[in-house]
Structure formats: C-alpha cells, structure tokens
PDB file of N, CA and C in Angstrom:
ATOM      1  N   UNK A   1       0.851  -1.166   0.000  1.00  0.00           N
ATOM      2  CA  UNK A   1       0.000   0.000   0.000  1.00  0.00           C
ATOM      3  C   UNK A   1       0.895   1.226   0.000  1.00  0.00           C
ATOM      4  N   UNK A   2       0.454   2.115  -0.973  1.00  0.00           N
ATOM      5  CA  UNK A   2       1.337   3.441  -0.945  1.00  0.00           C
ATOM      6  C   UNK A   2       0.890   4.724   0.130  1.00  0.00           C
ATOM      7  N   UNK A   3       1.411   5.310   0.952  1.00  0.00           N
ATOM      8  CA  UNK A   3       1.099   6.095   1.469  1.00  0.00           C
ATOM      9  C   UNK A   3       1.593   7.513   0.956  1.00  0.00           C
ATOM     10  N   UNK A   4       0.715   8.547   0.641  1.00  0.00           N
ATOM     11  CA  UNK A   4       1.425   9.991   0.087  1.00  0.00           C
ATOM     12  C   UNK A   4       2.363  10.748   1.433  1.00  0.00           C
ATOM     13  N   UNK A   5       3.663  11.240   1.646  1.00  0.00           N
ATOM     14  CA  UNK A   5       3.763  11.478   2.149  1.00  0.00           C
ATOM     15  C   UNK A   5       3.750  13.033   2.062  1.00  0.00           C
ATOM     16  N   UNK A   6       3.470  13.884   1.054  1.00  0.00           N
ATOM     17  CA  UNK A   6       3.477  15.307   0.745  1.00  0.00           C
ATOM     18  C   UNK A   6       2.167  15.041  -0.431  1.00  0.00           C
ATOM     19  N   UNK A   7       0.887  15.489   0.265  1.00  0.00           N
ATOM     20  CA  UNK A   7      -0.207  15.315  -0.657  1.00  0.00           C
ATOM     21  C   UNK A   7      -0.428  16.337  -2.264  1.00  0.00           C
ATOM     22  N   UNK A   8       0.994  17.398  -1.855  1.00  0.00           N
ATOM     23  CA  UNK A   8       1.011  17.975  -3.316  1.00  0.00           C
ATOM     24  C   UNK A   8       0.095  19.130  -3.207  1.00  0.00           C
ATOM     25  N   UNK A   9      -0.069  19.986  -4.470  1.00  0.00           N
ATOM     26  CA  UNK A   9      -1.018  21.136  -3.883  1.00  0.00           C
ATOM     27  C   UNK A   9      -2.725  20.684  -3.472  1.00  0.00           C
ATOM     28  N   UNK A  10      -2.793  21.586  -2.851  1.00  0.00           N
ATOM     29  CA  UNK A  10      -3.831  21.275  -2.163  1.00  0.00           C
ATOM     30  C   UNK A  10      -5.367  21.480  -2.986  1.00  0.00           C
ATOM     31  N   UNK A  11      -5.051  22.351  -4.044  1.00  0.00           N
ATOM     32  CA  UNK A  11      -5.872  22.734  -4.797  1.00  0.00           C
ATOM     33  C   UNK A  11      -5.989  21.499  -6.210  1.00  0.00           C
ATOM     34  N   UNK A  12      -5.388  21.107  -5.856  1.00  0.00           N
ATOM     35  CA  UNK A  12      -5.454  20.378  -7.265  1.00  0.00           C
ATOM     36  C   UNK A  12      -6.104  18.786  -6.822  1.00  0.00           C
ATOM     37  N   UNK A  13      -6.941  18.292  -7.418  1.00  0.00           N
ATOM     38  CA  UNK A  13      -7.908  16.938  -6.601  1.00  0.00           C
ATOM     39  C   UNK A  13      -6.878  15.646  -6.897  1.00  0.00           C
ATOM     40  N   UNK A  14      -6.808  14.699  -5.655  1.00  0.00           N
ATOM     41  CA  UNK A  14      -5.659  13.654  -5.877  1.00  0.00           C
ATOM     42  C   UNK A  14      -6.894  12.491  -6.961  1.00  0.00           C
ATOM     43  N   UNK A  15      -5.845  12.002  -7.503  1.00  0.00           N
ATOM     44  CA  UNK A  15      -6.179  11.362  -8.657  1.00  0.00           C
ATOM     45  C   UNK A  15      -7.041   9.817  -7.829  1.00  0.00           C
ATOM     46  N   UNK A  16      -7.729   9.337  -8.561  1.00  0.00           N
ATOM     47  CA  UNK A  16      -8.806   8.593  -7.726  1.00  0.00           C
ATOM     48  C   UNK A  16      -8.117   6.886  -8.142  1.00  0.00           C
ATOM     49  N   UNK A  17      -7.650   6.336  -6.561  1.00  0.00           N
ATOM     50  CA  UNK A  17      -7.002   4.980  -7.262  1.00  0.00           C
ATOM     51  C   UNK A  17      -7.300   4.109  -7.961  1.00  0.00           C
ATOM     52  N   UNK A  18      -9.064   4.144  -7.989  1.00  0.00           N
ATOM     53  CA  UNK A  18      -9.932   2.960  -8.295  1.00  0.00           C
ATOM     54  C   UNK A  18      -9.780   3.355 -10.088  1.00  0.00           C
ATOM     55  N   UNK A  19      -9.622   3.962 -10.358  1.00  0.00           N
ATOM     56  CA  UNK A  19      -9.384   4.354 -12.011  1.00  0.00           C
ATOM     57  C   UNK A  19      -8.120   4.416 -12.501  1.00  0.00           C
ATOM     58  N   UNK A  20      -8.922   3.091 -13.650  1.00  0.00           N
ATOM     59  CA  UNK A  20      -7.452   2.724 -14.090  1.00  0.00           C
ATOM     60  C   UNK A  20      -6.982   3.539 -14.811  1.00  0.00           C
ATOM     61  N   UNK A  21      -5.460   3.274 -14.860  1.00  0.00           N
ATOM     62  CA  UNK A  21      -4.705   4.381 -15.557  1.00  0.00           C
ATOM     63  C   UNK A  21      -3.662   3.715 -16.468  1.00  0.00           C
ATOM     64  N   UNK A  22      -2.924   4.391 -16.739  1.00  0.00           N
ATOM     65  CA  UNK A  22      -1.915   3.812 -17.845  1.00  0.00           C
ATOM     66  C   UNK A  22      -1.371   2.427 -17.774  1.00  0.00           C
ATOM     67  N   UNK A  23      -1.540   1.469 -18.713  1.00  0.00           N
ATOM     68  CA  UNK A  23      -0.615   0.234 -17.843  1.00  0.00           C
ATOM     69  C   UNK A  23       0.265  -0.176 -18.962  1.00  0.00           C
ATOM     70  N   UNK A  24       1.785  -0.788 -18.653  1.00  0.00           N
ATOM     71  CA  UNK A  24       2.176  -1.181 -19.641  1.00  0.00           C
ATOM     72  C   UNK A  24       2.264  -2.478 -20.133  1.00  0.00           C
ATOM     73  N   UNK A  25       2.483  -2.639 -21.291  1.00  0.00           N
ATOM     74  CA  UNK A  25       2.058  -4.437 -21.799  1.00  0.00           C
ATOM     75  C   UNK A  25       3.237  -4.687 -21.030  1.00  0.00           C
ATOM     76  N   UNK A  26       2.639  -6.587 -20.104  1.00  0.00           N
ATOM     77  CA  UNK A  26       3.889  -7.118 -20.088  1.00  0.00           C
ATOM     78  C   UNK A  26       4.754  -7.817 -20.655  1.00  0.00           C
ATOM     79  N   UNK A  27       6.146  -7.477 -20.419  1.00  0.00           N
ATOM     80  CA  UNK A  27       7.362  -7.764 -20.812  1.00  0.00           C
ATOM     81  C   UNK A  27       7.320  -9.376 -21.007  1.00  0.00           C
ATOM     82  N   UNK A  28       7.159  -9.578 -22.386  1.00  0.00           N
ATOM     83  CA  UNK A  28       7.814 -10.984 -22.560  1.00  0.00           C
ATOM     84  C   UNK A  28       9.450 -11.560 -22.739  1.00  0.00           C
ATOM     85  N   UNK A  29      10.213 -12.729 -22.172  1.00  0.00           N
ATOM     86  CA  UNK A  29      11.132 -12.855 -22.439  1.00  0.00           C
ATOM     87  C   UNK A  29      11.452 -13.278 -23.721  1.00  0.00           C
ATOM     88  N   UNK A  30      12.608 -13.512 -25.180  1.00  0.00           N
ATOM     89  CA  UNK A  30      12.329 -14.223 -26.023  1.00  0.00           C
ATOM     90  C   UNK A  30      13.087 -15.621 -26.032  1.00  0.00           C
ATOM     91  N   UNK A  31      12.411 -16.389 -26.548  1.00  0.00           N
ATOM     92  CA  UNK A  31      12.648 -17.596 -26.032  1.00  0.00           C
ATOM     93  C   UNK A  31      14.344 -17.981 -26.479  1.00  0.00           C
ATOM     94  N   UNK A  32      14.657 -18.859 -25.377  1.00  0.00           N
ATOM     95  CA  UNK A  32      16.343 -18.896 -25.547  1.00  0.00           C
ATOM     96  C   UNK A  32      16.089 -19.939 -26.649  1.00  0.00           C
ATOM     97  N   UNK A  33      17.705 -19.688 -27.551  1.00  0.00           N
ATOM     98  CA  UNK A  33      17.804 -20.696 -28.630  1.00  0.00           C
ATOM     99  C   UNK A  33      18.679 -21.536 -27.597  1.00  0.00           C
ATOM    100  N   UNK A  34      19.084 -21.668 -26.453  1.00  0.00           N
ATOM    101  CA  UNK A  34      20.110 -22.873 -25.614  1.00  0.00           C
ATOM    102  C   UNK A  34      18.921 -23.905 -25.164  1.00  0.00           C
ATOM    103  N   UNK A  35      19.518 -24.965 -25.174  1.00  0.00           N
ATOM    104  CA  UNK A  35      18.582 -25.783 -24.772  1.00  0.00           C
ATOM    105  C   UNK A  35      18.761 -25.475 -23.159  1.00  0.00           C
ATOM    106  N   UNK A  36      17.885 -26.285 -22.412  1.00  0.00           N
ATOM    107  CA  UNK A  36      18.002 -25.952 -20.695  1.00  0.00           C
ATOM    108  C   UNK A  36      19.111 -26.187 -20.185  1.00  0.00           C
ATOM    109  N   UNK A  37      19.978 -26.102 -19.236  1.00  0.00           N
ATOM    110  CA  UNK A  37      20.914 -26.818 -18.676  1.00  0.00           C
ATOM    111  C   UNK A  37      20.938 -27.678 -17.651  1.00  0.00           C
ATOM    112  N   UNK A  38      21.177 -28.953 -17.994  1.00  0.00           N
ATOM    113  CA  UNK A  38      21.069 -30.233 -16.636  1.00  0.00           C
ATOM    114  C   UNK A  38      22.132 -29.558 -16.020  1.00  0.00           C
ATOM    115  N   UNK A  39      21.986 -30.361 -14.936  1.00  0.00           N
ATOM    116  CA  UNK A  39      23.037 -30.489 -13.805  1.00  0.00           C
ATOM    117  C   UNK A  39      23.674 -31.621 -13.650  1.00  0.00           C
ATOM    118  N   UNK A  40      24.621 -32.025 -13.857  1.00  0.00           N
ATOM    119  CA  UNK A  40      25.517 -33.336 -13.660  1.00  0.00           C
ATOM    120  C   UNK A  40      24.754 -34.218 -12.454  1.00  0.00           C
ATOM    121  N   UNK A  41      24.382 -35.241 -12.427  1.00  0.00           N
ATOM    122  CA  UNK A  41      24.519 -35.919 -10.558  1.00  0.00           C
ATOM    123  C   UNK A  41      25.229 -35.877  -9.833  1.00  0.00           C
ATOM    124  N   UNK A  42      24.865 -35.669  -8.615  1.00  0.00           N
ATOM    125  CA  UNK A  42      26.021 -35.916  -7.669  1.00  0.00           C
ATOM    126  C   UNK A  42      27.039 -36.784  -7.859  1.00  0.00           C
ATOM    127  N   UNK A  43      28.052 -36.895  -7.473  1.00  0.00           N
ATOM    128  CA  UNK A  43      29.411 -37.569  -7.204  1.00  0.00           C
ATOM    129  C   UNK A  43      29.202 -37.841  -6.064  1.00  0.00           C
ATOM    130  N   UNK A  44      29.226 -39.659  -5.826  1.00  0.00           N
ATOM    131  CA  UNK A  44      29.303 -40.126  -4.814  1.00  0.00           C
ATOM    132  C   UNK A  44      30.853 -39.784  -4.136  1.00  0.00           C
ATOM    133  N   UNK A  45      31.209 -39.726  -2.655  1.00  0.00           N
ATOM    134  CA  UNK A  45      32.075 -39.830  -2.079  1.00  0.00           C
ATOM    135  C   UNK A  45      33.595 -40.310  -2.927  1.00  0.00           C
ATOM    136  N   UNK A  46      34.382 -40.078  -2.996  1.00  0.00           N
ATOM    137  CA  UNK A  46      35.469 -40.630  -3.538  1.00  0.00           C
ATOM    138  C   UNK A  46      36.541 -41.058  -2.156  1.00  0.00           C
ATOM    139  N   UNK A  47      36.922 -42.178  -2.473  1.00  0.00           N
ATOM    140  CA  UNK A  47      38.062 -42.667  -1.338  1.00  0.00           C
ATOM    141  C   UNK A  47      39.151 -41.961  -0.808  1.00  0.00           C
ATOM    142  N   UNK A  48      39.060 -41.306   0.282  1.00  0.00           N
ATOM    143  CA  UNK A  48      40.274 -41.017   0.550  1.00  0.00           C
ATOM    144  C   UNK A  48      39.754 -39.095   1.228  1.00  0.00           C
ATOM    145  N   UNK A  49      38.362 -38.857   0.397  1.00  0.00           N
ATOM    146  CA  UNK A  49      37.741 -37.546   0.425  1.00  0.00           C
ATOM    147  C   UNK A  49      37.476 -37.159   2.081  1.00  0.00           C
ATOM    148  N   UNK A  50      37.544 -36.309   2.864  1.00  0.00           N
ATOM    149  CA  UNK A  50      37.052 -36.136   3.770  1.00  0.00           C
ATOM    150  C   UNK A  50      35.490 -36.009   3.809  1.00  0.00           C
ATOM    151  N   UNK A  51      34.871 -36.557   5.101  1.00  0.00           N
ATOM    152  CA  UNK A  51      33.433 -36.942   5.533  1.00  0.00           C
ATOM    153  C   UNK A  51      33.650 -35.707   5.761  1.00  0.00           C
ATOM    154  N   UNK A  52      31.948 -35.267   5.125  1.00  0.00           N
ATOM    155  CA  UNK A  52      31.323 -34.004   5.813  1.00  0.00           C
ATOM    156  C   UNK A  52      31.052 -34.357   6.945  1.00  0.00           C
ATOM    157  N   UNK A  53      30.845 -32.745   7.578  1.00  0.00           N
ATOM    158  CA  UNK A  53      30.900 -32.607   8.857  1.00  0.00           C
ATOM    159  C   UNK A  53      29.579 -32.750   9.276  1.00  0.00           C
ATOM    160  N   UNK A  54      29.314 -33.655  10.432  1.00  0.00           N
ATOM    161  CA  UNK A  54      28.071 -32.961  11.152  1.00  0.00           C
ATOM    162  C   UNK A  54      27.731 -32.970  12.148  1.00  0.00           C
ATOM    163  N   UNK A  55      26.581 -31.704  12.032  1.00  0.00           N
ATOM    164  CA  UNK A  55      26.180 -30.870  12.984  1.00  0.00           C
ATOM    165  C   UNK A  55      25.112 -31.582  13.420  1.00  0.00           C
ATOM    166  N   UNK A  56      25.415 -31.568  14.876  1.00  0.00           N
ATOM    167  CA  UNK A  56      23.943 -31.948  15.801  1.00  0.00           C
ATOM    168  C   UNK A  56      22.957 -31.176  16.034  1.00  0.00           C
ATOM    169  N   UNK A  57      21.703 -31.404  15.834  1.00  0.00           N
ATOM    170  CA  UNK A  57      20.576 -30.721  15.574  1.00  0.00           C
ATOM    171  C   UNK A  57      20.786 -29.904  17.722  1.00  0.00           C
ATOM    172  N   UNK A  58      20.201 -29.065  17.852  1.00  0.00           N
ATOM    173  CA  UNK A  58      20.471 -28.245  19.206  1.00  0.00           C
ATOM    174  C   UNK A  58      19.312 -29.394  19.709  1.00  0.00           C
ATOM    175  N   UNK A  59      19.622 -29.413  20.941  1.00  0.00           N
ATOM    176  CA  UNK A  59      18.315 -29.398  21.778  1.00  0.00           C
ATOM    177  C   UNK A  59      17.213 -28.942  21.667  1.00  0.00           C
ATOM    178  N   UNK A  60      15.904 -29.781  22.564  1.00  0.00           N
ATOM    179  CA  UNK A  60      14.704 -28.833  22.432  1.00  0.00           C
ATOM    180  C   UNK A  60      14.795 -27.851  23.368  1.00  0.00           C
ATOM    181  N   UNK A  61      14.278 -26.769  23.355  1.00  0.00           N
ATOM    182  CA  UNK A  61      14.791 -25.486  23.756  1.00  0.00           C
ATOM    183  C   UNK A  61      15.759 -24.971  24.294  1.00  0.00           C
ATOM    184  N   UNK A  62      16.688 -25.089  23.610  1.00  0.00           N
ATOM    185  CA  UNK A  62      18.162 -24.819  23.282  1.00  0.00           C
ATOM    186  C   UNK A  62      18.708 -23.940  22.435  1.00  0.00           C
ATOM    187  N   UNK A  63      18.988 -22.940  22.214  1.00  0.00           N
ATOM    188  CA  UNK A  63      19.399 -22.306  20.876  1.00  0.00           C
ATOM    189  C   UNK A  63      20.911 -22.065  20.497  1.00  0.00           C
ATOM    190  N   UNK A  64      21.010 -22.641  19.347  1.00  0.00           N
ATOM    191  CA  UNK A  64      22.424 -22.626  19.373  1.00  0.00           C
ATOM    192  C   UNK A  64      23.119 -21.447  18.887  1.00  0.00           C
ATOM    193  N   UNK A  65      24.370 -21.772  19.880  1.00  0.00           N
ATOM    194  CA  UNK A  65      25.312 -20.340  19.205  1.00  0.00           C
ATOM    195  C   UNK A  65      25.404 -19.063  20.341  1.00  0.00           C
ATOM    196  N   UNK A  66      24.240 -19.769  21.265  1.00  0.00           N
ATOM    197  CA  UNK A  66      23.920 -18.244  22.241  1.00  0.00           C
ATOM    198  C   UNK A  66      24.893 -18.207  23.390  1.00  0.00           C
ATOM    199  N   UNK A  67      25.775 -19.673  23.750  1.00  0.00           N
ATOM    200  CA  UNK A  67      26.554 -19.769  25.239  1.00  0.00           C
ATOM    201  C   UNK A  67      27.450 -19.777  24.541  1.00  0.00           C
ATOM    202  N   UNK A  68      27.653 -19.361  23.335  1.00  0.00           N
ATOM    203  CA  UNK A  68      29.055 -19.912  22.627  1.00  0.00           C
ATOM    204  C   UNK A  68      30.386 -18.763  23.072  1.00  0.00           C
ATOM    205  N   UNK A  69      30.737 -18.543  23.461  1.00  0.00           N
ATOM    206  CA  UNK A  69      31.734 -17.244  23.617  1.00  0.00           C
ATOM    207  C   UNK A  69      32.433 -16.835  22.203  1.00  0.00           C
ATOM    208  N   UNK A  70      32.867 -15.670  22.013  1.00  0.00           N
ATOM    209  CA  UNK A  70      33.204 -15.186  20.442  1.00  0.00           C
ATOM    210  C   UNK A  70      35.008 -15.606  20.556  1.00  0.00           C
ATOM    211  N   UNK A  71      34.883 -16.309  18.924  1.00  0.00           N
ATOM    212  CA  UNK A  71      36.287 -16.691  18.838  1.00  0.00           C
ATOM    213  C   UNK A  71      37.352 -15.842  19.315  1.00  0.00           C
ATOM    214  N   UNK A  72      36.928 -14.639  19.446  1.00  0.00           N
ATOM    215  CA  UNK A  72      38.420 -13.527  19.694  1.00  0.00           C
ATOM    216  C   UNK A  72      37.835 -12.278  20.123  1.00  0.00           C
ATOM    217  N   UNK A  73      38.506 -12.236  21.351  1.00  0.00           N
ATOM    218  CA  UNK A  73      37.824 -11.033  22.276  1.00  0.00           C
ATOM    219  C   UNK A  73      37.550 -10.022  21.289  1.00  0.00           C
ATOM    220  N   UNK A  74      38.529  -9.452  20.558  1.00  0.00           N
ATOM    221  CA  UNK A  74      38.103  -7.908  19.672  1.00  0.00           C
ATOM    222  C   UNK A  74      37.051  -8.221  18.797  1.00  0.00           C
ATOM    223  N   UNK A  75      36.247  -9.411  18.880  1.00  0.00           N
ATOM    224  CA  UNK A  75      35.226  -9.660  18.074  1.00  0.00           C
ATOM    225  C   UNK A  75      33.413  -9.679  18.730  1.00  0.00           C
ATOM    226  N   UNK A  76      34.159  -9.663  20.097  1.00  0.00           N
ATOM    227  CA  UNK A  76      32.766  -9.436  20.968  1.00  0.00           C
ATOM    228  C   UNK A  76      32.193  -8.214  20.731  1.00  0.00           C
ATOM    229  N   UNK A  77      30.614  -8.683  20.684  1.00  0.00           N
ATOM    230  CA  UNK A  77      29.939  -7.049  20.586  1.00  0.00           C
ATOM    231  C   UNK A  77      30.102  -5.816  21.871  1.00  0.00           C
ATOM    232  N   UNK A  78      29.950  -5.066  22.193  1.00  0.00           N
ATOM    233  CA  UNK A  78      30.354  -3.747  22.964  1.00  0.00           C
ATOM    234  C   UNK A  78      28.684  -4.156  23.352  1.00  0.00           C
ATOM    235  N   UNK A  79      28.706  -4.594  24.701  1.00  0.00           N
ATOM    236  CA  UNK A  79      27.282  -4.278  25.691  1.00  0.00           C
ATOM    237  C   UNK A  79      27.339  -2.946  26.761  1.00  0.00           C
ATOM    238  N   UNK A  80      26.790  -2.053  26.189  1.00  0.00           N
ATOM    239  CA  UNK A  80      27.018  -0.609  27.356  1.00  0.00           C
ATOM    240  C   UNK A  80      25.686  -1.296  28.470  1.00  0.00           C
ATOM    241  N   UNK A  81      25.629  -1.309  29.227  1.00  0.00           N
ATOM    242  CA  UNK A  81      24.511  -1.356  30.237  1.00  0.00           C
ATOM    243  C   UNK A  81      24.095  -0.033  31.344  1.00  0.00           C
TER     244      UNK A  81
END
C-alpha cells in the first residue's frame, strides 16, 4: 500500500485509485535458442575424500550459538549497560 507522504497542492484533486490508468504491456522474455541446462549428478564420495561434517541438531529449547563465547575477544559485541 502506498502512502502519500506530501499530498502535493492542495488545490489540485488527488487522482482517484480505483481508475485505471496507464498500464504497460507485459514484458515478454524471447525464447532462448540454448537448450536448458542439466546439472551433472552428484558424485558419490570418492576414497580417501574427507566426511562431511556434522552438525547436531540443538536441543529442544536450546538455541544454538547463544553460550558460545566469540572466537576472539576484539570480536565481541560492545554491551554498554
């Protein structure tokens, strides 16, 4: 929703929204001459590759990240109290 924030002169009547007004045709794209592009399949694991890592889902009402202390003091946020 638009709100006017400077209703403009005062003498002059604001234009009524419910009447339509100019519209422009929409923009068609033209169709690509490339065909689509697949995506390869995944690649299973290869020998020798390091296992992804994983992350344990948090606890139930737990949030993670919040007791965590910041890797490097000059990185803590500034709490004025």
């Amino acid at each position: 929703m638009l709100i006017a924030i400077n209703p403009g002169d005062p003498k002059q009547p604001m234009p009524d929204p419910r009447e339509p007004g100019p519209k422009e045709p929409p923009q068609k794209d033209p169709p690509s001459k490339e065909p689509p592009r697949i995506d390869p399949p995944a690649q299973p694991p290869q020998p020798g590759d390091p296992p992804e890592r994983q992350i344990d889902p948090p606890a139930p009402g737990e949030l993670p990240g919040v007791d965590d202390p910041p890797a490097d003091p000059d990185q803590a946020p500034n709490i004025i109290a």
